[in-house]
Each structure stands twice: as C-alpha cells, then as structure tokens.
C-alpha atoms as a PDB file:
ATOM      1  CA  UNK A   1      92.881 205.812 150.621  1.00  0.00           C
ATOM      2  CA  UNK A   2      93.615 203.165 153.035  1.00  0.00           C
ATOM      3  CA  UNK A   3      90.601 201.649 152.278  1.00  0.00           C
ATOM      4  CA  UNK A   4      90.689 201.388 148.492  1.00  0.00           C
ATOM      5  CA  UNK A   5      93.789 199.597 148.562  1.00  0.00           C
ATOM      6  CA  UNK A   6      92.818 197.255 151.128  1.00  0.00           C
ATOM      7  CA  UNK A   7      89.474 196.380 148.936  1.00  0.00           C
ATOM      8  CA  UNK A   8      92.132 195.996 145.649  1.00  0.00           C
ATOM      9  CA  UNK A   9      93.920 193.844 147.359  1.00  0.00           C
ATOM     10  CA  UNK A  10      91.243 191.526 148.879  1.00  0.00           C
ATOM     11  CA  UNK A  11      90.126 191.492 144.919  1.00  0.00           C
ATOM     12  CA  UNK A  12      92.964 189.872 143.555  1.00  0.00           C
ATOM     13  CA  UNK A  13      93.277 187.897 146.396  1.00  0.00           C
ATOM     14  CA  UNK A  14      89.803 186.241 145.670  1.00  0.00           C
ATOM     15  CA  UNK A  15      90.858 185.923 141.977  1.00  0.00           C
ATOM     16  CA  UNK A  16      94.183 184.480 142.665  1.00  0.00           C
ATOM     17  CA  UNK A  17      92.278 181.596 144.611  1.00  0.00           C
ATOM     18  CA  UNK A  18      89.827 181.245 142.220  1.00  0.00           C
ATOM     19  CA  UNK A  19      91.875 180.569 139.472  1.00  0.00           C
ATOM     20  CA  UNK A  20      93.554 178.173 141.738  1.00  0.00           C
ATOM     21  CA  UNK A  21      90.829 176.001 142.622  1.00  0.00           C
ATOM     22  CA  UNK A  22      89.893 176.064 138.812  1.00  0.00           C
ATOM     23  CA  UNK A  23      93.011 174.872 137.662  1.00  0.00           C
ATOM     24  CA  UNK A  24      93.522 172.242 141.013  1.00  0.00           C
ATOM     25  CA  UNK A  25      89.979 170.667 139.439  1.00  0.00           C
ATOM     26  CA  UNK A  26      90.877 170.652 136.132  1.00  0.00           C
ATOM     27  CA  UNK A  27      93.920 169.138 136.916  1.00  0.00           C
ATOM     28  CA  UNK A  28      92.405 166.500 138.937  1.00  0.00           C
ATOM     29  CA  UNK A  29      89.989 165.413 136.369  1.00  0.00           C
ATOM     30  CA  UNK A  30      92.730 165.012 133.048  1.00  0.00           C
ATOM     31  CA  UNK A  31      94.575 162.932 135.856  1.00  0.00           C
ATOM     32  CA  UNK A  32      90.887 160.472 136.620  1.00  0.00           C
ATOM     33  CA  UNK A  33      90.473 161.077 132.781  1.00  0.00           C
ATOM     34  CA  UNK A  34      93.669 159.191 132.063  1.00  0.00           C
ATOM     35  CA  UNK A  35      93.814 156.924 134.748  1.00  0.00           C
ATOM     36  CA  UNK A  36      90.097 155.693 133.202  1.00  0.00           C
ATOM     37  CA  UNK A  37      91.313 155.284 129.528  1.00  0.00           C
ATOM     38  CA  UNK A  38      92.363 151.871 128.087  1.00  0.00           C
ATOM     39  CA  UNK A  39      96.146 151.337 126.775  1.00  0.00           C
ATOM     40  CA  UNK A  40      95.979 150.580 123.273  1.00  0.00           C
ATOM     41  CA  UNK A  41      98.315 148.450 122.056  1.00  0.00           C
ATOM     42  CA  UNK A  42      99.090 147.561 118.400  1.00  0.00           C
ATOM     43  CA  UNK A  43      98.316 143.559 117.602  1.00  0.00           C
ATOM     44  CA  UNK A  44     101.123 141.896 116.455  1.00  0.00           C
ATOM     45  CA  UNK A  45     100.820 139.178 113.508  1.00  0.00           C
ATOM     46  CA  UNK A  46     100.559 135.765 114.654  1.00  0.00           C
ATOM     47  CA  UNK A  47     102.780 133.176 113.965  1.00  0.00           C
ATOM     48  CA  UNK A  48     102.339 129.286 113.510  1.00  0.00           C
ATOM     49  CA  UNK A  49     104.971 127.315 115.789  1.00  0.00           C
ATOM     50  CA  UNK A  50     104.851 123.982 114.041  1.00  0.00           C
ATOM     51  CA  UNK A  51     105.719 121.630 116.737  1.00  0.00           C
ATOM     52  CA  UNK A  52     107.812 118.561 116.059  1.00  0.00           C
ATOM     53  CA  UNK A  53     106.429 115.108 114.966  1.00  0.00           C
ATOM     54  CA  UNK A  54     106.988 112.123 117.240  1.00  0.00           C
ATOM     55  CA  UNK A  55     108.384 109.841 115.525  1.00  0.00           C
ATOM     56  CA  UNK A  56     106.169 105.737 115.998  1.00  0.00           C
ATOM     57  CA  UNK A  57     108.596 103.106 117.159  1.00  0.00           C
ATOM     58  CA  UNK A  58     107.562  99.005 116.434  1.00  0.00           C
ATOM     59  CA  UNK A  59     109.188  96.306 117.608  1.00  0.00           C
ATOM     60  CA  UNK A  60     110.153  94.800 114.476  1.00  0.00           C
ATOM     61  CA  UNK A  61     109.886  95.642 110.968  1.00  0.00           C
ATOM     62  CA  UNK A  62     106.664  93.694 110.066  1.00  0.00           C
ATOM     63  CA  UNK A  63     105.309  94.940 112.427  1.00  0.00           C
ATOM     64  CA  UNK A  64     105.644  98.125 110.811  1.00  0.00           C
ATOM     65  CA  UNK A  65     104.897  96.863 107.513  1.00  0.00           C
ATOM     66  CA  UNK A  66     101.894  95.520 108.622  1.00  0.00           C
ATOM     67  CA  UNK A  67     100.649  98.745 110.271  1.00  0.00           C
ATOM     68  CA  UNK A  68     101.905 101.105 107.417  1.00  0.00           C
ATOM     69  CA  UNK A  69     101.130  98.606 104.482  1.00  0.00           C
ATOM     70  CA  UNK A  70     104.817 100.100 102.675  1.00  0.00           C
ATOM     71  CA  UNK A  71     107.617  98.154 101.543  1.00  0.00           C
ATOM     72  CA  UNK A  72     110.221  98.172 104.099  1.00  0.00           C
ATOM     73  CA  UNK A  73     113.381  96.820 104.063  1.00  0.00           C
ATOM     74  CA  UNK A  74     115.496  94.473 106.548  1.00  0.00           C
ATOM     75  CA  UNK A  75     118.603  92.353 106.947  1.00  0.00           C
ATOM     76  CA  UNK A  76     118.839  88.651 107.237  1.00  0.00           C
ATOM     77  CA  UNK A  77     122.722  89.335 108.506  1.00  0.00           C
ATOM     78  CA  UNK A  78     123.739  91.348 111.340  1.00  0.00           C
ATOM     79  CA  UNK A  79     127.573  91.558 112.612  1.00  0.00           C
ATOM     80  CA  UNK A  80     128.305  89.335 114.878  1.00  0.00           C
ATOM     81  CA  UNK A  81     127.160  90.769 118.350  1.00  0.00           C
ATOM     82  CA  UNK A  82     124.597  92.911 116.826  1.00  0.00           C
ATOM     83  CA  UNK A  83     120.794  92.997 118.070  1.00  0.00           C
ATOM     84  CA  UNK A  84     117.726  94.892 117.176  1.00  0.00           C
ATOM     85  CA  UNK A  85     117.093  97.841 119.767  1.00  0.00           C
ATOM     86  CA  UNK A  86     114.260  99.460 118.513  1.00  0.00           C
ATOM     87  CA  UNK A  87     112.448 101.184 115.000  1.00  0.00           C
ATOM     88  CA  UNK A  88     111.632 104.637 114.401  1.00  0.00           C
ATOM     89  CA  UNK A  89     109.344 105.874 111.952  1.00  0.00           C
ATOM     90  CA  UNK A  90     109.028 109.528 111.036  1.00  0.00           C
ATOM     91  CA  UNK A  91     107.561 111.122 108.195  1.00  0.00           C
ATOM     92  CA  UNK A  92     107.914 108.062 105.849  1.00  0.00           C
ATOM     93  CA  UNK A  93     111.518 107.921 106.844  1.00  0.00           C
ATOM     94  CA  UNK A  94     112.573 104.589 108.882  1.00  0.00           C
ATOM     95  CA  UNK A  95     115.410 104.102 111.859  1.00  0.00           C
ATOM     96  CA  UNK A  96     116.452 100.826 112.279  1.00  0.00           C
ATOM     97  CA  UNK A  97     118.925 100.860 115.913  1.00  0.00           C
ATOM     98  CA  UNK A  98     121.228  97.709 116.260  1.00  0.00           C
ATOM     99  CA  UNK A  99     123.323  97.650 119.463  1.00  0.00           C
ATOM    100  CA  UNK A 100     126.064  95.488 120.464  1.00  0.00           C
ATOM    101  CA  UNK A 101     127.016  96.269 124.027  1.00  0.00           C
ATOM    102  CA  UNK A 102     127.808 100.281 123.692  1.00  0.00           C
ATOM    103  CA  UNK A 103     128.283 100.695 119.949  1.00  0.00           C
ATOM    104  CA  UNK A 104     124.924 101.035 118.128  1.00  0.00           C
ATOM    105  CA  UNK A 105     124.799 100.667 113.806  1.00  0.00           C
ATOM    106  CA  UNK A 106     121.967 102.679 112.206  1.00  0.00           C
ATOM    107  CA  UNK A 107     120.218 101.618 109.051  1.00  0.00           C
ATOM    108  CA  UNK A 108     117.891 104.430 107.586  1.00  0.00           C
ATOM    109  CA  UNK A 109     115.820 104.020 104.990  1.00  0.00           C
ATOM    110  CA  UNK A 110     113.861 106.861 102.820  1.00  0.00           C
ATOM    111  CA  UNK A 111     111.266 107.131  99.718  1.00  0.00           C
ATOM    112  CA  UNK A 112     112.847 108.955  96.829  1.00  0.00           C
ATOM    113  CA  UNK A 113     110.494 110.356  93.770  1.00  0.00           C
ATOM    114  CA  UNK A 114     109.754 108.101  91.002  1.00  0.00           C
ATOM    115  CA  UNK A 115     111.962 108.996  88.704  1.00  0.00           C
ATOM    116  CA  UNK A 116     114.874 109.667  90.435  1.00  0.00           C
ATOM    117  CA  UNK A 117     117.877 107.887  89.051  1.00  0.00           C
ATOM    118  CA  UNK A 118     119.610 105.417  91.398  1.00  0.00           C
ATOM    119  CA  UNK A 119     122.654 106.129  93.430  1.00  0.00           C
ATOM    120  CA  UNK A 120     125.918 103.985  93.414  1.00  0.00           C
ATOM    121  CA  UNK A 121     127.495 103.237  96.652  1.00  0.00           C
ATOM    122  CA  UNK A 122     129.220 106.369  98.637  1.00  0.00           C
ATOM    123  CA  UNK A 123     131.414 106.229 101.527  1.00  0.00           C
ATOM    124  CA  UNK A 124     132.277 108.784 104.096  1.00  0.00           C
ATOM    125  CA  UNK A 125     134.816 108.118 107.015  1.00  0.00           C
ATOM    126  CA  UNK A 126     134.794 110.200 109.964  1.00  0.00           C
ATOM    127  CA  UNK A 127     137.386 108.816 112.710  1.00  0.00           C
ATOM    128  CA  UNK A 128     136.214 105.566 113.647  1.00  0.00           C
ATOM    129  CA  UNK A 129     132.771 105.797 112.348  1.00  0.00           C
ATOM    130  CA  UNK A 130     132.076 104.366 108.571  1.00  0.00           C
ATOM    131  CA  UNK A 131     129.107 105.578 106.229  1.00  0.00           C
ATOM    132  CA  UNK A 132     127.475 103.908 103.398  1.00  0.00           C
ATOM    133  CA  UNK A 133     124.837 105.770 101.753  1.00  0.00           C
ATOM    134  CA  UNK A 134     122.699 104.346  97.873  1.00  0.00           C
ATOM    135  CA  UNK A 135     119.870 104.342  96.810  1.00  0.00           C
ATOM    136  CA  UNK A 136     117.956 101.956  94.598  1.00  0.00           C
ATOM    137  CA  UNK A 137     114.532 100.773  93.802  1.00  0.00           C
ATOM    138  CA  UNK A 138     112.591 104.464  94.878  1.00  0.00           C
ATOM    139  CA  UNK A 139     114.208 104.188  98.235  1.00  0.00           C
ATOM    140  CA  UNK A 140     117.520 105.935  99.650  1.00  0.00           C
ATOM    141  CA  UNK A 141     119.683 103.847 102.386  1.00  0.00           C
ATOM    142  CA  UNK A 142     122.306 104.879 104.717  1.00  0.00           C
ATOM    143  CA  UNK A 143     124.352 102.175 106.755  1.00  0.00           C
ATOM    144  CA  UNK A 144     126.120 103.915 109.724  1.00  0.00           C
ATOM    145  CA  UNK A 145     128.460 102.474 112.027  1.00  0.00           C
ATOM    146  CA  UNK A 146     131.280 102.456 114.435  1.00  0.00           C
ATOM    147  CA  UNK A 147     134.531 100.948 114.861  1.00  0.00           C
ATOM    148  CA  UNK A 148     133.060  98.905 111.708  1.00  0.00           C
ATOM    149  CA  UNK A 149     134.641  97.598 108.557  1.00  0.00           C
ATOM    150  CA  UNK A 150     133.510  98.296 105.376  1.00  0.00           C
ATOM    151  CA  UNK A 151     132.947  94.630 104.894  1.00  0.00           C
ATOM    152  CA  UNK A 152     130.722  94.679 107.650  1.00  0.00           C
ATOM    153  CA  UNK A 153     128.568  97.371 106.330  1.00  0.00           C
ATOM    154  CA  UNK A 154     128.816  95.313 102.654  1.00  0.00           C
ATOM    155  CA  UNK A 155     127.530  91.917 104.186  1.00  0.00           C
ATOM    156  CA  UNK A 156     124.464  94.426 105.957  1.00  0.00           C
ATOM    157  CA  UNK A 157     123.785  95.582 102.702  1.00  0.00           C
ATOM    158  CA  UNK A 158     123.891  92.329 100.427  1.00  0.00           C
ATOM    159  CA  UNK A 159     121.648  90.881 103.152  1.00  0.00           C
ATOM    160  CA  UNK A 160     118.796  93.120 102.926  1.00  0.00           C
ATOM    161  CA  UNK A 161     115.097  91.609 101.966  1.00  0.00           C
ATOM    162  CA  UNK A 162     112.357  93.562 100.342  1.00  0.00           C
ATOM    163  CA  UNK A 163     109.317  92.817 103.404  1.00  0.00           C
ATOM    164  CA  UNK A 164     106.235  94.348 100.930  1.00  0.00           C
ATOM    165  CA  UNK A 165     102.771  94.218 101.568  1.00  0.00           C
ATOM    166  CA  UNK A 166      99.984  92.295  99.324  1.00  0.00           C
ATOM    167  CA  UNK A 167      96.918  91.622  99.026  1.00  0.00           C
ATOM    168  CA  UNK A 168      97.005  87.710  97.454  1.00  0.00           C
ATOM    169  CA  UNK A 169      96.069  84.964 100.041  1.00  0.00           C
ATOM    170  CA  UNK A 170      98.557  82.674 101.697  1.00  0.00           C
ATOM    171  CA  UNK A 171      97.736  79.586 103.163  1.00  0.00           C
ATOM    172  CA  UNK A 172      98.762  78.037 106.381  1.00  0.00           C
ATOM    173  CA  UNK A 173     100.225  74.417 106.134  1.00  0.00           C
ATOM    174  CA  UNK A 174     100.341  72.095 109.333  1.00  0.00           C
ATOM    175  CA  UNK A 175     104.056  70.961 110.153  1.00  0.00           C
ATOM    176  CA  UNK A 176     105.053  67.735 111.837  1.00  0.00           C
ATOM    177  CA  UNK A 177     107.966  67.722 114.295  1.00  0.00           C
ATOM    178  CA  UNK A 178     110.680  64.937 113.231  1.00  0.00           C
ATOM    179  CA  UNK A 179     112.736  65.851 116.460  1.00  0.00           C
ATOM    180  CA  UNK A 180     114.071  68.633 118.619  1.00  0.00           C
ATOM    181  CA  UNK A 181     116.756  68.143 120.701  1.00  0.00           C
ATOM    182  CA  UNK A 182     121.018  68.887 120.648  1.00  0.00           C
ATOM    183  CA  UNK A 183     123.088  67.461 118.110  1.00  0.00           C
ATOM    184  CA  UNK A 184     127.361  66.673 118.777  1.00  0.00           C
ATOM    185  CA  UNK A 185     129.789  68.838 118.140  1.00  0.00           C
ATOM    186  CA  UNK A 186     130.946  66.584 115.155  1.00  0.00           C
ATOM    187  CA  UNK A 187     130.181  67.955 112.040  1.00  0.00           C
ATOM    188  CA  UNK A 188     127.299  70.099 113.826  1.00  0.00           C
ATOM    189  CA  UNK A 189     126.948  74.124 112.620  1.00  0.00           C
ATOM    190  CA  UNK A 190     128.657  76.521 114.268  1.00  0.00           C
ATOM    191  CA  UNK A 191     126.855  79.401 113.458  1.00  0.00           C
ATOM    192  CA  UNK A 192     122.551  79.363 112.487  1.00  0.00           C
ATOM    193  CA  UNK A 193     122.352  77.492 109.763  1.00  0.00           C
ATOM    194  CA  UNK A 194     118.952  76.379 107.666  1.00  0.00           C
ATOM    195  CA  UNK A 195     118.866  73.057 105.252  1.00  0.00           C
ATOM    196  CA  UNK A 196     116.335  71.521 102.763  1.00  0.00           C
ATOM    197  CA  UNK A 197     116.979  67.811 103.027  1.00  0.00           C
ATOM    198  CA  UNK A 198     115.153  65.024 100.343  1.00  0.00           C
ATOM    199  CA  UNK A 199     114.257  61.477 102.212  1.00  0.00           C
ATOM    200  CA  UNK A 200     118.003  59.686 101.131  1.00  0.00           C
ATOM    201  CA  UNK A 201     119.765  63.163 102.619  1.00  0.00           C
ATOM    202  CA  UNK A 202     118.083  63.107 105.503  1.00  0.00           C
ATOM    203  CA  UNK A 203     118.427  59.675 106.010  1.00  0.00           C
ATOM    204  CA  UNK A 204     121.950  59.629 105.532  1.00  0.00           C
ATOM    205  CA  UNK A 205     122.242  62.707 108.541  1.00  0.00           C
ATOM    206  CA  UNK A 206     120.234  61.051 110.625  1.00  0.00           C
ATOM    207  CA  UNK A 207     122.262  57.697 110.641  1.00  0.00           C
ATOM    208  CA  UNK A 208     125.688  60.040 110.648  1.00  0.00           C
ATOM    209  CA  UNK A 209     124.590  61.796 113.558  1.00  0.00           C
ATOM    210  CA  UNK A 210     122.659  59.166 115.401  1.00  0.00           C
ATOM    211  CA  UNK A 211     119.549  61.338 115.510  1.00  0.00           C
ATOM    212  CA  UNK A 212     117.091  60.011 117.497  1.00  0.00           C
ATOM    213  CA  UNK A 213     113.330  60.615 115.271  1.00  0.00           C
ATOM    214  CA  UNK A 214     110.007  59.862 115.641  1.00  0.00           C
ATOM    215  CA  UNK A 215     109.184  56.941 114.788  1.00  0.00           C
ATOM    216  CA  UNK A 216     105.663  57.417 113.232  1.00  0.00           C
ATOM    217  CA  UNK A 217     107.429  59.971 110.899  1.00  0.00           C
ATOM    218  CA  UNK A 218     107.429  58.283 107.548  1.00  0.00           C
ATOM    219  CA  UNK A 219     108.847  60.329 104.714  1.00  0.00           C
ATOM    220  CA  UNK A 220     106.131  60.989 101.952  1.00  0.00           C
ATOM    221  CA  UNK A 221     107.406  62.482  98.276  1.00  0.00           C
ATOM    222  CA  UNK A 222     105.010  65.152  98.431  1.00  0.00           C
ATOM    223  CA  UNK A 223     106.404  66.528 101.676  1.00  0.00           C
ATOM    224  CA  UNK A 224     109.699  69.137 101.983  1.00  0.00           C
ATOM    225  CA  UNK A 225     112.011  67.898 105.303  1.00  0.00           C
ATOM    226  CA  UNK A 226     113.460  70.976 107.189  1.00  0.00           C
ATOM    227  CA  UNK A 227     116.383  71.600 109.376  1.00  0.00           C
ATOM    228  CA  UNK A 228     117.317  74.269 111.821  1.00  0.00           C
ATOM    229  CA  UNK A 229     119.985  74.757 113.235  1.00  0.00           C
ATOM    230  CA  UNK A 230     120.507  77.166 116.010  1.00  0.00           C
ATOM    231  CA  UNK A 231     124.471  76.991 115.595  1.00  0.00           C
ATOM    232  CA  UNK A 232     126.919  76.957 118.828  1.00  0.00           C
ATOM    233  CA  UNK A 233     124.912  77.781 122.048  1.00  0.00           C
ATOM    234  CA  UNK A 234     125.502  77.689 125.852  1.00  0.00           C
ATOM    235  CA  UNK A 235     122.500  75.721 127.176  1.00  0.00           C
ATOM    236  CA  UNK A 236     119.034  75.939 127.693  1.00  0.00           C
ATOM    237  CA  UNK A 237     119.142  77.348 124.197  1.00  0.00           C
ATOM    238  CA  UNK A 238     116.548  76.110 121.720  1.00  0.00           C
ATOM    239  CA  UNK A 239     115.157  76.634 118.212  1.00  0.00           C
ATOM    240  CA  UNK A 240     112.163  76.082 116.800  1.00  0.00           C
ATOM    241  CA  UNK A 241     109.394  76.436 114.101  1.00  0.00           C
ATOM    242  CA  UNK A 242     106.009  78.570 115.027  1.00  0.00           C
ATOM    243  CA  UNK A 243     104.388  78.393 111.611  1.00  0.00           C
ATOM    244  CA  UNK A 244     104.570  77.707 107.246  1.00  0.00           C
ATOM    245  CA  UNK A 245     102.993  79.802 105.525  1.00  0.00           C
ATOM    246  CA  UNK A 246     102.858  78.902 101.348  1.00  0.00           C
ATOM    247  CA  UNK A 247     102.605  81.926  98.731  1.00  0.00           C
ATOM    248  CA  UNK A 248     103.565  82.656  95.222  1.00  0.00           C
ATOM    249  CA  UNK A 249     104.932  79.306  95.089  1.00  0.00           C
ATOM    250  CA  UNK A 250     107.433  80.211  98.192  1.00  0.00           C
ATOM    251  CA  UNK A 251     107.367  78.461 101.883  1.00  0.00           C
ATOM    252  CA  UNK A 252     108.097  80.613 104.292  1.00  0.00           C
ATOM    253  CA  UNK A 253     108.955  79.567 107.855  1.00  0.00           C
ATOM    254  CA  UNK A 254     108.593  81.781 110.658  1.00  0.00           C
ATOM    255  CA  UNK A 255     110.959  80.390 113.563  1.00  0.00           C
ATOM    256  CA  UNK A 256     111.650  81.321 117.435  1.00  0.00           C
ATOM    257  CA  UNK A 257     114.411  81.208 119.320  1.00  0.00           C
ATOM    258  CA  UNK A 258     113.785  80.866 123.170  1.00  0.00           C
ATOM    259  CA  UNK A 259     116.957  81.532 125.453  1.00  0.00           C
ATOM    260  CA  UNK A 260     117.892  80.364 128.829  1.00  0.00           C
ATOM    261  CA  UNK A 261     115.071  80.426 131.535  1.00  0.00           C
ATOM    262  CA  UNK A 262     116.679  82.703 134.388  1.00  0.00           C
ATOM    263  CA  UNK A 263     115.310  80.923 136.772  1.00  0.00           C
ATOM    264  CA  UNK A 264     116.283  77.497 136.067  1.00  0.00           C
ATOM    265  CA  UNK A 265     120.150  76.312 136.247  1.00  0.00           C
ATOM    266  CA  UNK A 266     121.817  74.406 133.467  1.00  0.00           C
ATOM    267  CA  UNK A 267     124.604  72.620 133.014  1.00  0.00           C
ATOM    268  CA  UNK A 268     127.727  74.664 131.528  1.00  0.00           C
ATOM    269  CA  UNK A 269     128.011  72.766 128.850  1.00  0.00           C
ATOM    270  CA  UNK A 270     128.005  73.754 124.706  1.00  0.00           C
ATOM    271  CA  UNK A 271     124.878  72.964 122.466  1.00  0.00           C
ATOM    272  CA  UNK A 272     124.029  73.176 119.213  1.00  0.00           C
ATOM    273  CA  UNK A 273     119.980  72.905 119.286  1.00  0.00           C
ATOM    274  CA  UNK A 274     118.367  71.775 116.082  1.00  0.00           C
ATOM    275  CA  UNK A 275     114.579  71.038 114.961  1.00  0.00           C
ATOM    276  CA  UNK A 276     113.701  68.921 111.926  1.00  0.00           C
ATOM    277  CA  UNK A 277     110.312  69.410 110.563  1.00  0.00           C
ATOM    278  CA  UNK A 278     108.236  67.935 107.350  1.00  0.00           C
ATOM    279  CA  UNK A 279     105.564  69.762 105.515  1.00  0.00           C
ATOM    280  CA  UNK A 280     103.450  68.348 103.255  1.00  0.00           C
ATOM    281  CA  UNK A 281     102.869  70.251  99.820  1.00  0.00           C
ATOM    282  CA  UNK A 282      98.725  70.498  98.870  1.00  0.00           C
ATOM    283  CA  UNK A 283      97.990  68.445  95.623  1.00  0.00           C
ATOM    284  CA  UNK A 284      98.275  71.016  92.572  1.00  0.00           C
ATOM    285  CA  UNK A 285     101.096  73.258  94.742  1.00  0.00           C
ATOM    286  CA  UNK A 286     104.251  74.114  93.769  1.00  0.00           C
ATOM    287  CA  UNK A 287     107.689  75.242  95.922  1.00  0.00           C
ATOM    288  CA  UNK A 288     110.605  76.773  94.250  1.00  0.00           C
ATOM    289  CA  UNK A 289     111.980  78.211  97.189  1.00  0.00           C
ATOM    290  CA  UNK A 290     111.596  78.350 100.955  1.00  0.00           C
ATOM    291  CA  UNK A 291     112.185  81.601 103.315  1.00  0.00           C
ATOM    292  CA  UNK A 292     113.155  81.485 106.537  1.00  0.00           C
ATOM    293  CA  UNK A 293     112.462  84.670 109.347  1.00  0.00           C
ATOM    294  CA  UNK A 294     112.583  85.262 112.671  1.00  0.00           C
ATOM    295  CA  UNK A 295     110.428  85.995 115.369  1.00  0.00           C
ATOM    296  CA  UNK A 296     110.761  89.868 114.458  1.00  0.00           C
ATOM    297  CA  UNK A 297     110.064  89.272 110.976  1.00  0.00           C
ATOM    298  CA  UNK A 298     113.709  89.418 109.357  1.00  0.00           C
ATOM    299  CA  UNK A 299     114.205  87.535 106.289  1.00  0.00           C
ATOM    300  CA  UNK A 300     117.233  85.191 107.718  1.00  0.00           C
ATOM    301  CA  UNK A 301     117.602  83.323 104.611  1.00  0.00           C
ATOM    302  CA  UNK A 302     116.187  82.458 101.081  1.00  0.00           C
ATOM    303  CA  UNK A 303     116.753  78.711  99.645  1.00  0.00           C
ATOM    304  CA  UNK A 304     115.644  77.579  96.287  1.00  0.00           C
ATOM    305  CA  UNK A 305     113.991  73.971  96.866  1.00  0.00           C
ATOM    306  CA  UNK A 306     115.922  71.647  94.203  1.00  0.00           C
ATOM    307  CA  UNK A 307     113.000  69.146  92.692  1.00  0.00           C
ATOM    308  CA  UNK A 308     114.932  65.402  92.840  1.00  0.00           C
END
C-alpha cells in the first residue's frame, strides 16, 4: 500500500515539473518574441513650415530701382534733422527708415491692383505718433511718424518724385566749373538752395557778391549756368556737381555733398559753400526743365528752364 502511494505521488510530482518547465519556456520565448518585434507607429501628415522672407535692404532708392527695374518713389524734402537710415524691400513692398537722433519716420510704399480706385488722404493719431496713409497711381503709401506735425508729414508727401525705370538713352554732357568756393553771409541761402541763372543774372550775382570766376569761362547762349548752394554750414562743408545727364528734354544733375574731414581741423567759423557750373546744350537739343538729386538718388528739386 505504502508503495502505491509513494509511486502516485512521484507521478504527479514529475507532471507538476513538467508542466512547469513547459510553461517557464513558453514564457520565455513570447517575452524574446516581443522584445524582437518592431514598434509600429502610425505616420503623421507632414506639414510645410514656410519660413519667413528676408527682406533686401539698398542704400538708396536708385539703387533699388536700378536692381528691381520698378517705379519707386522718394522725397526731395525731409524734416529738418531727418536722414536716410536704410531701405527694406520685401515682397514688392518698400521701407524707407529716416532717423533724426532717436525718433525714426517710416515711409512705406505698396503695389495695389490695377483697377483699384485711389484713396484720399487718412489720418490716424495714436499719442504722439501721426499716420498718413493714400494711395494713388497703383501704389498705396503710409507716412509714419513721431512727435511730428501733420504739416510735416504734408511737405513729405508733396515732395515725393516718381524714380521709374526706362529703357530710352540718355546722354552724358561734360560740365565746366565757373567756381567753388564760400560765399558771405549777405544775401547768401540759408538753407540748400538750386538756381538757373542766364549770362546778365549771373553777371549781376557775381558782381553783387564779388565772386571770384574763372576767367577763361566765357558765357556762350547755347549753354545753361548752374548754381548750388549748400545753404548755412559749419566748415569744411562743400557741394558739388558729379555728373549731367540730358533725357526727354530734362537735365538732370546728380550732386555730392562731402562733410568735414575728421581728421583735419577747421576754423569754427559759418559757410555757405556754393558751385557754379555751365553746360553746354548739343545742337538740335532742347531743355525745359532741369532736376537736381543727390548722391542717394533723391529727386531734391525740379526747375523748369525759362528760354530768354
């Protein structure tokens, strides 16, 4: 009897461990099994991140008119204390940044469709800052500005010139340099100041301001006499013409205006620097009006030439 239950016992026992064994592999190889298989994950959609445009800055706005071939537009008047900083150009849209110590005036100018109708002037006033916003000939403009009058941003406005690109010839004309030098304080310009003189004008301002010319200048009827006049300066200041250009019956006279050399001392004394210059008109030409711009190429002025 013993015995019987001694062999039943050492049978389950062998099945017990059996089964254990069986289950311990088993086990082990769903646990390899899953280490082994891949995560799927699900793919997500993909997205395009547009990244911003940088926007191209120029030094001066023919500059960018040159590179862009667009009309662009720019001011032959700033406010007093006003200088160009810099010009943006992003997606056809142009930033014009004029500083004056630490308050800046923004001009912006934009392309509008064809035939969309023009917009009258509209002002917005927020604290000390002053907006003028219109838009005219297929282009928007907005004038912004602080501690500003409205006048101000008027005079910006009335001054601006159309700078547009073409494809007709111009011609460059020689100049001849009457005399450079500084003129009294009597009856001289304060501020810059461009004339058109005829032989008998500019003979009478030479003789009334004891101008000192050159004296193989002779004054020909077929040539235009010139004046520029930088207007009140410290010294060391100076003004003067860097080239005529002649087009669709218009001179146009690109001029520089150099400033104090730092390393040279000058007397502290008020100028008022002036160039006089004569061009003479090809045979078969004619001049209706002469442009003045600066070194930057800003339309400063506009003068119709008067025929004697």
């Amino acid at each position: 009897m013993k015995k019987r239950v001694c062999y039943l016992l050492l049978v389950v026992t062998s099945l017990f461990c059996f089964n254990f064994i069986t289950f311990s592999e088993a086990s082990t190889s769903q646990s390899s099994t899953s280490k082994l298989s891949p995560t799927i994950t699900p793919i997500k959609s993909v997205e395009n991140i547009k990244l911003p445009i940088k926007s191209e800055q120029y030094d001066d706005f023919e500059e960018l008119q040159n590179a862009k071939k667009i009309e662009v537009f720019a001011p032959s008047e700033l406010p007093k204390g006003y200088l160009l900083q810099k010009i943006e150009y992003q997606n056809k849209t142009i930033k014009g940044t004029y500083l004056n110590g630490n308050q800046s005036l923004i001009f912006v100018q934009s392309p509008v469709p064809n035939d969309a109708m023009n917009q009258a002037d509209a002002w917005k006033d927020n604290e000390n800052e002053k907006i003028l916003t219109w838009s005219s000939t297929n282009t928007s403009f907005e004038i912004k500005a602080i501690n500003l009058n409205k006048e101000d941003l008027i005079s910006f406005k009335q001054s601006l010139r159309s700078i547009s690109n073409t494809t007709e010839d111009y011609t460059i004309l020689p100049f001849q340099i009457i005399t450079s030098t500084d003129l009294s304080e009597k009856n001289s310009p304060k501020n810059r100041t461009f004339s058109l003189f005829t032989p008998e004008t500019f003979s009478e301002f030479v003789k009334k301001q004891r101008v000192v010319i050159n004296k193989k200048w002779q004054a020909a009827d077929d040539e235009v006499i010139i004046g520029l006049f930088a207007g009140e300066k410290a010294s060391g200041y100076a003004v003067t013409a860097s080239q005529i250009t002649l087009q669709n019956n218009q001179l146009t006279v690109a001029l520089h205006e150099s400033k104090p050399d730092p390393n040279m001392s000058y007397p502290a004394v008020i100028t008022y620097p002036f160039q006089f210059i004569s061009i003479k008109i090809p045979a078969g030409k004619n001049v209706s009006s002469v442009q003045f711009i600066s070194g930057k190429g800003e339309a400063l002025a506009n003068l119709i030439l008067m025929k004697p």
